[in-house]
N, C-alpha and C. Protein backbone atom coordinates (compact mmCIF):
# COMPACT_ATOMS: atom_id res chain seq x y z
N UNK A 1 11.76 13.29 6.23
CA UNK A 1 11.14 11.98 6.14
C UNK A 1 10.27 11.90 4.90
N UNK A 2 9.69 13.18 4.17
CA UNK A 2 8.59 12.94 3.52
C UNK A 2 9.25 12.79 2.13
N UNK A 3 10.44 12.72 2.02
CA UNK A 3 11.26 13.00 0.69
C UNK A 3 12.61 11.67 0.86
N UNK A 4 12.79 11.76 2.14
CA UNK A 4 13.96 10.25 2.39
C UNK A 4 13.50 9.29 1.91
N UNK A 5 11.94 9.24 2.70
CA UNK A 5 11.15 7.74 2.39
C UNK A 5 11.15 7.44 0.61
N UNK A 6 10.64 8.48 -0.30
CA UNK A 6 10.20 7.77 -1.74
C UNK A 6 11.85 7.84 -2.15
N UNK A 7 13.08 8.51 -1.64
CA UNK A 7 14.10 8.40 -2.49
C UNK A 7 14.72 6.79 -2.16
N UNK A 8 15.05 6.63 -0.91
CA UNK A 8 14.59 5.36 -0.68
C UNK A 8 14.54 4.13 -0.85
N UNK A 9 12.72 3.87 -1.09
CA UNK A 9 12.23 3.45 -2.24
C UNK A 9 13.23 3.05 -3.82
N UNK A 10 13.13 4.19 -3.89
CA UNK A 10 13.52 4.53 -5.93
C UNK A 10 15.15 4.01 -5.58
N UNK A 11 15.87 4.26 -4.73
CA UNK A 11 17.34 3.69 -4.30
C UNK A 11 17.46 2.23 -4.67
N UNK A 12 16.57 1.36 -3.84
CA UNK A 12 16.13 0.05 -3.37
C UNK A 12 15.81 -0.03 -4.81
N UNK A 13 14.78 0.28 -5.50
CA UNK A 13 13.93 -0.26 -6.89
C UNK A 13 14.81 -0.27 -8.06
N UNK A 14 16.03 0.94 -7.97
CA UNK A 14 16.86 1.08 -9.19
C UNK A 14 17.80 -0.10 -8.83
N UNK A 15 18.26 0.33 -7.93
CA UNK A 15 19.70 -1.20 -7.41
C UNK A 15 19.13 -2.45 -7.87
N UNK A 16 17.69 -2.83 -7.36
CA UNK A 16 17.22 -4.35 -7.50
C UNK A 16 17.13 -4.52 -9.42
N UNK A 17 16.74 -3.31 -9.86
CA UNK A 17 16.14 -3.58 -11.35
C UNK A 17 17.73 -3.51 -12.05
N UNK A 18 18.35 -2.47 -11.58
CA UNK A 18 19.67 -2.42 -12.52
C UNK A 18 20.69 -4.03 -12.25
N UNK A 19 20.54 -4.57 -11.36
CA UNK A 19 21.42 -5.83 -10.56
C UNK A 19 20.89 -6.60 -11.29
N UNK A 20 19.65 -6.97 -11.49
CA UNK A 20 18.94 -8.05 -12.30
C UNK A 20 19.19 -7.81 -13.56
N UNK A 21 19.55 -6.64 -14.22
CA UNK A 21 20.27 -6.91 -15.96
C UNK A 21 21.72 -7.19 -15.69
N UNK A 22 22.21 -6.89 -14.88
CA UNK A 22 23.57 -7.58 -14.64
C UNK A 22 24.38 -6.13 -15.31
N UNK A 23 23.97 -4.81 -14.43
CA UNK A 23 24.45 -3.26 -14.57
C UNK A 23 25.17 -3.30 -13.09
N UNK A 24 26.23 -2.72 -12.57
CA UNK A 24 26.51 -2.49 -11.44
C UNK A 24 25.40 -1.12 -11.70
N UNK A 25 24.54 -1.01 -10.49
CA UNK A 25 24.23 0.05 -10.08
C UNK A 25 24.69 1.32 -10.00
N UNK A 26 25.95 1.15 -9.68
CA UNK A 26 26.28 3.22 -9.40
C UNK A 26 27.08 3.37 -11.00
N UNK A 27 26.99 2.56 -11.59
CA UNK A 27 27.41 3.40 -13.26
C UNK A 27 26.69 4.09 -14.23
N UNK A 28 25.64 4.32 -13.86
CA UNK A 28 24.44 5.20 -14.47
C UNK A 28 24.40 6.02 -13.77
N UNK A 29 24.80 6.53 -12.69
CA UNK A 29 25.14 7.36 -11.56
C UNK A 29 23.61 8.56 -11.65
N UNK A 30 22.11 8.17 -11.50
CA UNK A 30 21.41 8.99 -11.25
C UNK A 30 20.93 9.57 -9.90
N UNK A 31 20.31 10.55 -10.26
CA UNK A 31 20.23 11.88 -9.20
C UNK A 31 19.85 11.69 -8.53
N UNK A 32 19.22 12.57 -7.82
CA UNK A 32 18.20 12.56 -6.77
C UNK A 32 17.11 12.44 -7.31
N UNK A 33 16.66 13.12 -8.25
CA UNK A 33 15.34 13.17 -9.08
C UNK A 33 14.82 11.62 -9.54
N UNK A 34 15.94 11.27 -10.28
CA UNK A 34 15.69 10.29 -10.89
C UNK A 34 15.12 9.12 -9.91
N UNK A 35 16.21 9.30 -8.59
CA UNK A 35 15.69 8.00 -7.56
C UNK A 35 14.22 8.66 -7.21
N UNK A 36 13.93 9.58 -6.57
CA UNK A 36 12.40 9.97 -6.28
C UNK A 36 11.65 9.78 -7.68
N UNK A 37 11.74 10.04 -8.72
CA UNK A 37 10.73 9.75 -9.62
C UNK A 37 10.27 8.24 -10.25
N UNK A 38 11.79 7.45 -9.37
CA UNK A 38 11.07 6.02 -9.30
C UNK A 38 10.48 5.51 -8.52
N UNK A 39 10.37 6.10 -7.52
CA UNK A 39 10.09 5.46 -5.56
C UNK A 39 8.57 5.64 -5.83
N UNK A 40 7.17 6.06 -6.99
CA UNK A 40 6.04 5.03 -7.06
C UNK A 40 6.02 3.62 -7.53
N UNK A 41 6.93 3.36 -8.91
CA UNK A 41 6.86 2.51 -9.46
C UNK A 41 7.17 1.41 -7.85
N UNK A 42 8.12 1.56 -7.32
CA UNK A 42 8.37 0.87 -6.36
C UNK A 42 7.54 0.44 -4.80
N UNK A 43 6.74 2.00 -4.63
CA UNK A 43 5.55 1.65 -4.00
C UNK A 43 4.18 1.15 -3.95
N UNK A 44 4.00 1.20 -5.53
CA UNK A 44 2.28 1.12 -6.12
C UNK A 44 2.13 0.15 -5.68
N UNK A 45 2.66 -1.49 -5.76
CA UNK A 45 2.13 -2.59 -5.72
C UNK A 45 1.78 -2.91 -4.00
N UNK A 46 2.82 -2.97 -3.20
CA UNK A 46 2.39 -2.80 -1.69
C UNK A 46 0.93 -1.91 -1.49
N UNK A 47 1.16 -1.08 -1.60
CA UNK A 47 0.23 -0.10 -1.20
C UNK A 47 -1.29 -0.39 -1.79
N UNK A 48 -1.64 -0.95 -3.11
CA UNK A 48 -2.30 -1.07 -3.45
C UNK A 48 -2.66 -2.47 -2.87
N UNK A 49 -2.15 -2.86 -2.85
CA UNK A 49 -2.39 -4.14 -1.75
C UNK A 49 -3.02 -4.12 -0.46
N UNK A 50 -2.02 -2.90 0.15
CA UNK A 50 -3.38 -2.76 1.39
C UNK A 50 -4.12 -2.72 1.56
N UNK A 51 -4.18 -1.65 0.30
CA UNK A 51 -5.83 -0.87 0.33
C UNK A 51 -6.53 -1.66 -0.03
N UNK A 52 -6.33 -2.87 -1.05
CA UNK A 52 -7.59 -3.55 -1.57
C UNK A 52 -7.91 -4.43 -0.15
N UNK A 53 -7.00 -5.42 0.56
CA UNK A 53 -7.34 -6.22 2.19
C UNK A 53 -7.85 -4.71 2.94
N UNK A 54 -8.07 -3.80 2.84
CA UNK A 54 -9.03 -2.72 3.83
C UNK A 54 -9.98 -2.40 3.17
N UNK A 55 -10.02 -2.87 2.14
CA UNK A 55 -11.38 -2.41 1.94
C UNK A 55 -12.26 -3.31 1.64
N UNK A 56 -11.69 -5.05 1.24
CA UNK A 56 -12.17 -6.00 1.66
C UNK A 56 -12.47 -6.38 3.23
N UNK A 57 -11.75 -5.95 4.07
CA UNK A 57 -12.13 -5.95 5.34
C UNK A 57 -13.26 -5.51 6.14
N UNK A 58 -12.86 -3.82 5.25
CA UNK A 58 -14.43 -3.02 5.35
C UNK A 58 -15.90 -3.50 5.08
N UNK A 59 -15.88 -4.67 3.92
CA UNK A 59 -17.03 -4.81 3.60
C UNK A 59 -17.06 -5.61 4.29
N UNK A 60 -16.36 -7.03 4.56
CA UNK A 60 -16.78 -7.58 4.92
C UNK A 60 -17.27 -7.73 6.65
N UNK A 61 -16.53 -6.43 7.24
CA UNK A 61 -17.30 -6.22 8.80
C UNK A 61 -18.88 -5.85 8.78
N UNK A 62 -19.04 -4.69 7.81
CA UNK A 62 -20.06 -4.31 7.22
C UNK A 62 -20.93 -5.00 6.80
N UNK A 63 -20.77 -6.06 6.10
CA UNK A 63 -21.87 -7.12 5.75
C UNK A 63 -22.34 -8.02 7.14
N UNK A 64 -21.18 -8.30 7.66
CA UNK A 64 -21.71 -8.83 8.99
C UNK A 64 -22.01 -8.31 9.81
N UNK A 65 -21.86 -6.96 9.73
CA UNK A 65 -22.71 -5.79 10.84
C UNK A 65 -23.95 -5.85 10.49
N UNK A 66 -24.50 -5.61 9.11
CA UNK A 66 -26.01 -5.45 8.80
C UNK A 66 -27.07 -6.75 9.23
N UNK A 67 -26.05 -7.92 8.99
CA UNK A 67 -27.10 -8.84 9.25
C UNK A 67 -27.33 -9.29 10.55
N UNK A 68 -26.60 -9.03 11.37
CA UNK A 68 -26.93 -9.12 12.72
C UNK A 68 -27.28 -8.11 13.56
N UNK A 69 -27.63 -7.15 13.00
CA UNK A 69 -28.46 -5.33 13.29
C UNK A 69 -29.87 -6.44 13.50
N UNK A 70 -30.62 -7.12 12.93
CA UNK A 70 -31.94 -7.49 13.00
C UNK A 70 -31.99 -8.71 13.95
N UNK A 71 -30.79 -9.14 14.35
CA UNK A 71 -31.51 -10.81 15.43
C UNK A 71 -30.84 -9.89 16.79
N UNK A 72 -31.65 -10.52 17.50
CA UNK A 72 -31.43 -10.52 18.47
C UNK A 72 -31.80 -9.39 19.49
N UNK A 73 -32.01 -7.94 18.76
CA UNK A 73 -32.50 -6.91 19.43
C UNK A 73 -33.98 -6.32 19.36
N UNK A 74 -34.68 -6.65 20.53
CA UNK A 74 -35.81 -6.71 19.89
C UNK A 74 -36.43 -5.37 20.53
N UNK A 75 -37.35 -4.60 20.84
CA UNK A 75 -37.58 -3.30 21.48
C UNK A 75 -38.18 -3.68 22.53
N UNK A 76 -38.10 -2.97 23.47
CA UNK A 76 -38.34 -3.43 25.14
C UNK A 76 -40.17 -2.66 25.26
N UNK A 77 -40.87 -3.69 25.30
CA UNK A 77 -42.55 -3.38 25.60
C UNK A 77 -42.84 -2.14 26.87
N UNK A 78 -43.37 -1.40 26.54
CA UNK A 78 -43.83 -0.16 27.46
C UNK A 78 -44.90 -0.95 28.28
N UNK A 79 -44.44 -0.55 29.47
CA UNK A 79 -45.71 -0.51 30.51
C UNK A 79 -47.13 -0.07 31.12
């Protein structure tokens, strides 16, 4: 799985990029290598995507965690 997934990828990314110059795909006939050494170019943008909505997410729970840390809880008076 840890080597299927980026070849993959680089499978999917070469077919779509070679189809769009108007190359049949399997006439450049590359390797295995070649498909894994494309399968970032093909993942960076997703992925970086996530991460930026999680870590916008992060802050923004975080910002609304801090400001409501101060209403509402107030300390219970000793007897």
């Amino acid at each position: 799985m840890a080597i299927g997934l980026p070849y993959y990828f680089g499978n999917v990314y070469q077919r779509a990029y070679y189809t769009t110059l108007g190359v049949i795909p399997e006439d450049p006939q590359f390797s295995v290598q070649a498909m894994l050494a494309e399968s970032p170019d093909a993942i960076f943008l997703p992925l970086w995507f996530l991460l930026v909505c999680g870590l916008i997410v992060l802050l923004v729970l975080g910002w609304g965690d801090s400001r409501s840390a101060g209403h509402g809880t107030r300390p219970v008076a000793a007897r």
